[in-house]
Protein backbone atom coordinates (compact mmCIF):
# COMPACT_ATOMS: atom_id res chain seq x y z
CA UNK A 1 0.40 -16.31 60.04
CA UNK A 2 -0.06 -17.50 63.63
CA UNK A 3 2.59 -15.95 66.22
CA UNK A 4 1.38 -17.54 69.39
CA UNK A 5 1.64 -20.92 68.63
CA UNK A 6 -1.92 -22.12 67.45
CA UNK A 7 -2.81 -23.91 65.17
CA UNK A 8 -6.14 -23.78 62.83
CA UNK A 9 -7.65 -27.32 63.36
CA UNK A 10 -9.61 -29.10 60.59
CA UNK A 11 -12.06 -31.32 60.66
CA UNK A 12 -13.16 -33.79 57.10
CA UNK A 13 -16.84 -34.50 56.96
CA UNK A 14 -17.61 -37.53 54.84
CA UNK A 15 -21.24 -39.61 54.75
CA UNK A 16 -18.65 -42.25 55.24
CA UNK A 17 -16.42 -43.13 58.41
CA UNK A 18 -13.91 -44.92 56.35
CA UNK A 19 -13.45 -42.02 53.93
CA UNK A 20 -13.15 -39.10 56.19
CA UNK A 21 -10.06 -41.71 58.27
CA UNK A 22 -8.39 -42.38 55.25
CA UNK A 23 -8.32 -38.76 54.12
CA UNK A 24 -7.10 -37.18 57.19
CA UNK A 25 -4.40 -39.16 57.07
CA UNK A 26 -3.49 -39.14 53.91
CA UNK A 27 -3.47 -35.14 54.58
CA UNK A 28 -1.50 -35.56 57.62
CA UNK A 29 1.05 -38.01 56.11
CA UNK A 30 1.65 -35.34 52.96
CA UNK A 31 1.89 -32.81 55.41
CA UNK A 32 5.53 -33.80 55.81
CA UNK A 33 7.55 -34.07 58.99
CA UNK A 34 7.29 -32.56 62.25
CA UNK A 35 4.64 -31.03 64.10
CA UNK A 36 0.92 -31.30 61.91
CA UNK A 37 -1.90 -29.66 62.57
CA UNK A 38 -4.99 -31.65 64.69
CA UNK A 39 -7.26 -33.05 62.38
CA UNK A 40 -10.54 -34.98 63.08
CA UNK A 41 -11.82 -37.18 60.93
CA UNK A 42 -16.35 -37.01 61.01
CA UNK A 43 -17.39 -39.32 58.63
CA UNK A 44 -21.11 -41.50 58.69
CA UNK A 45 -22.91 -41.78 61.77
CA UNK A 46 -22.73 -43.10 64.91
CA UNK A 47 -24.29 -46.38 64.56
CA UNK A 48 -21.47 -46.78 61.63
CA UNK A 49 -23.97 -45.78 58.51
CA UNK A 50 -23.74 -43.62 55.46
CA UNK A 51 -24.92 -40.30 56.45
CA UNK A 52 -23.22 -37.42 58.79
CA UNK A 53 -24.06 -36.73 62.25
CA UNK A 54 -23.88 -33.21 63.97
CA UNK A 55 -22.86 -35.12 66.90
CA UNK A 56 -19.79 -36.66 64.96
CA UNK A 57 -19.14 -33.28 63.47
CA UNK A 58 -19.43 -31.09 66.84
CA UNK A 59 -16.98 -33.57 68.74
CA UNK A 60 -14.38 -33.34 65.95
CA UNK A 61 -14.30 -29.23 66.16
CA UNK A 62 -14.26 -29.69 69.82
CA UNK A 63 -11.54 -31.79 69.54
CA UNK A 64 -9.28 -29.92 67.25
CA UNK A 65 -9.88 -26.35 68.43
CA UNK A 66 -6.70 -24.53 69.76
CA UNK A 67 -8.12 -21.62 69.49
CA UNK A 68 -6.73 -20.39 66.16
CA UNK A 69 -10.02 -21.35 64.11
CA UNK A 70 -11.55 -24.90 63.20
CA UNK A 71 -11.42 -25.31 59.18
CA UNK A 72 -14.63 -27.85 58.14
CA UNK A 73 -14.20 -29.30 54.62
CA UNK A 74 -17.21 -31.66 53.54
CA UNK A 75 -17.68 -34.27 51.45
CA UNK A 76 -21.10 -34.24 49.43
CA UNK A 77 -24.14 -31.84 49.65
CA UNK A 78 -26.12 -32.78 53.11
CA UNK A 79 -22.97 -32.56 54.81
CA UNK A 80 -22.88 -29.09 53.53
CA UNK A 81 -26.72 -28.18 55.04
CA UNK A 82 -25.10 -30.32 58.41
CA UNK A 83 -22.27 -28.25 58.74
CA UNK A 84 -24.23 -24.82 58.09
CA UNK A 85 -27.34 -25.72 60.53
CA UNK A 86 -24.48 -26.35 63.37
CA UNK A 87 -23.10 -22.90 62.47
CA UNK A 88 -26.38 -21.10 62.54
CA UNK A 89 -27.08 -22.45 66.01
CA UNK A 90 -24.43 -20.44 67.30
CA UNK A 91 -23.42 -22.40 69.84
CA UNK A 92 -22.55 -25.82 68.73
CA UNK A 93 -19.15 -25.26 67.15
CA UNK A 94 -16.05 -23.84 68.82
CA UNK A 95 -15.70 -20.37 67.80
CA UNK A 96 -13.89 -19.50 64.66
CA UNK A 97 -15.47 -22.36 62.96
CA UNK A 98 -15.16 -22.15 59.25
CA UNK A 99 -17.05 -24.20 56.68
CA UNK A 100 -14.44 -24.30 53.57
CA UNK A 101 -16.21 -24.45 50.05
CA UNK A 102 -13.18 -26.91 48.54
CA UNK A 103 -12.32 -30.43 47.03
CA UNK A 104 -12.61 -32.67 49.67
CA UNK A 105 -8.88 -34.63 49.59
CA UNK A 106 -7.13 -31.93 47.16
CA UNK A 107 -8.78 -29.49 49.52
CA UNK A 108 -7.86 -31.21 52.68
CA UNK A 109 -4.41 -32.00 51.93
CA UNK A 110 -4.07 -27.61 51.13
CA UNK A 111 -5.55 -27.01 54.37
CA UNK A 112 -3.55 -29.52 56.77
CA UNK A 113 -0.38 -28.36 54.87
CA UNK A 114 -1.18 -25.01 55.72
CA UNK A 115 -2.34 -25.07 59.17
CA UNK A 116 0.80 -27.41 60.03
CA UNK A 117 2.94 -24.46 58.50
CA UNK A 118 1.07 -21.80 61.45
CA UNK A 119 -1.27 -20.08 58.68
CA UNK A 120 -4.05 -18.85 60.18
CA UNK A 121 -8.09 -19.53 59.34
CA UNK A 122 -7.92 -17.13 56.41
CA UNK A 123 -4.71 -18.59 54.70
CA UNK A 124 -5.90 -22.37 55.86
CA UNK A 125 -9.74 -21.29 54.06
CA UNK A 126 -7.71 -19.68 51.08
CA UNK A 127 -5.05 -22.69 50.33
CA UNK A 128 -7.83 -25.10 50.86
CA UNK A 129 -10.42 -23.15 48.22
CA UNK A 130 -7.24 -22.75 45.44
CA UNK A 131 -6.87 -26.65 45.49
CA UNK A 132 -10.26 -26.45 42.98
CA UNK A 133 -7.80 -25.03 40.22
CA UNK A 134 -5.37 -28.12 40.20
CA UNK A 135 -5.16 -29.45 37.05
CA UNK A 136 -5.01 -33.34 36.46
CA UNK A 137 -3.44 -33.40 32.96
């Protein structure tokens, strides 16, 4: 847990805008009252299309970093290879960027809930990763 008052941010990369809005806050709604932790929605590209952007993607980290770690959760495979090029650049994510292999919504609801409670990047990445065990019946 967190002691000085960061929070992890997280950032929801979709290959669509409306997707990756409507998720993060859905996960912010569920993350119950009071403070939440920031999350940025990077979904499509920046003409409005189906795809993901690096741009989109680096603006969102920048956005949400407090310094406690940036949490990325992705949608569909490309966003994956997106997400992993920016990391391998070194440079064009905050530090502490984390790309979280989890459901997208289960996954991003764990992680906001999480981060919102002062976990830090490890207990954001590991709440976020055990949503893949929810059972639906």
């Amino acid at each position: 847990m967190m002691g000085d008052g960061k929070t992890v941010g997280i950032v929801l990369v979709s290959h669509s805008r409306e997707v990756a809005t409507a998720v993060a806050e859905m996960a912010k709604a569920l993350a119950g009252g009071g403070a939440t932790a920031q999350v940025a929605p990077a979904g499509g590209t920046p003409d409005g299309g189906l795809g993901t952007s690096s741009e989109l993607i680096t603006a969102a980290a920048e956005e949400v970093d407090a310094g406690a770690g940036v949490a990325v959760l992705v949608d569909l495979g490309s966003a994956v290879l997106t997400v992993k090029a920016l990391l391998a650049e070194g440079d064009e994510l905050p530090t502490g960027t984390r790309l979280v292999d989890a459901p997208f919504v289960e996954g991003a609801v764990a992680a906001v809930v999480t981060a919102s409670a002062g976990g830090d990047l490890d207990a954001v990445e590991a709440a976020a990763a055990e949503a893949y065990g929810y059972r639906k019946q």
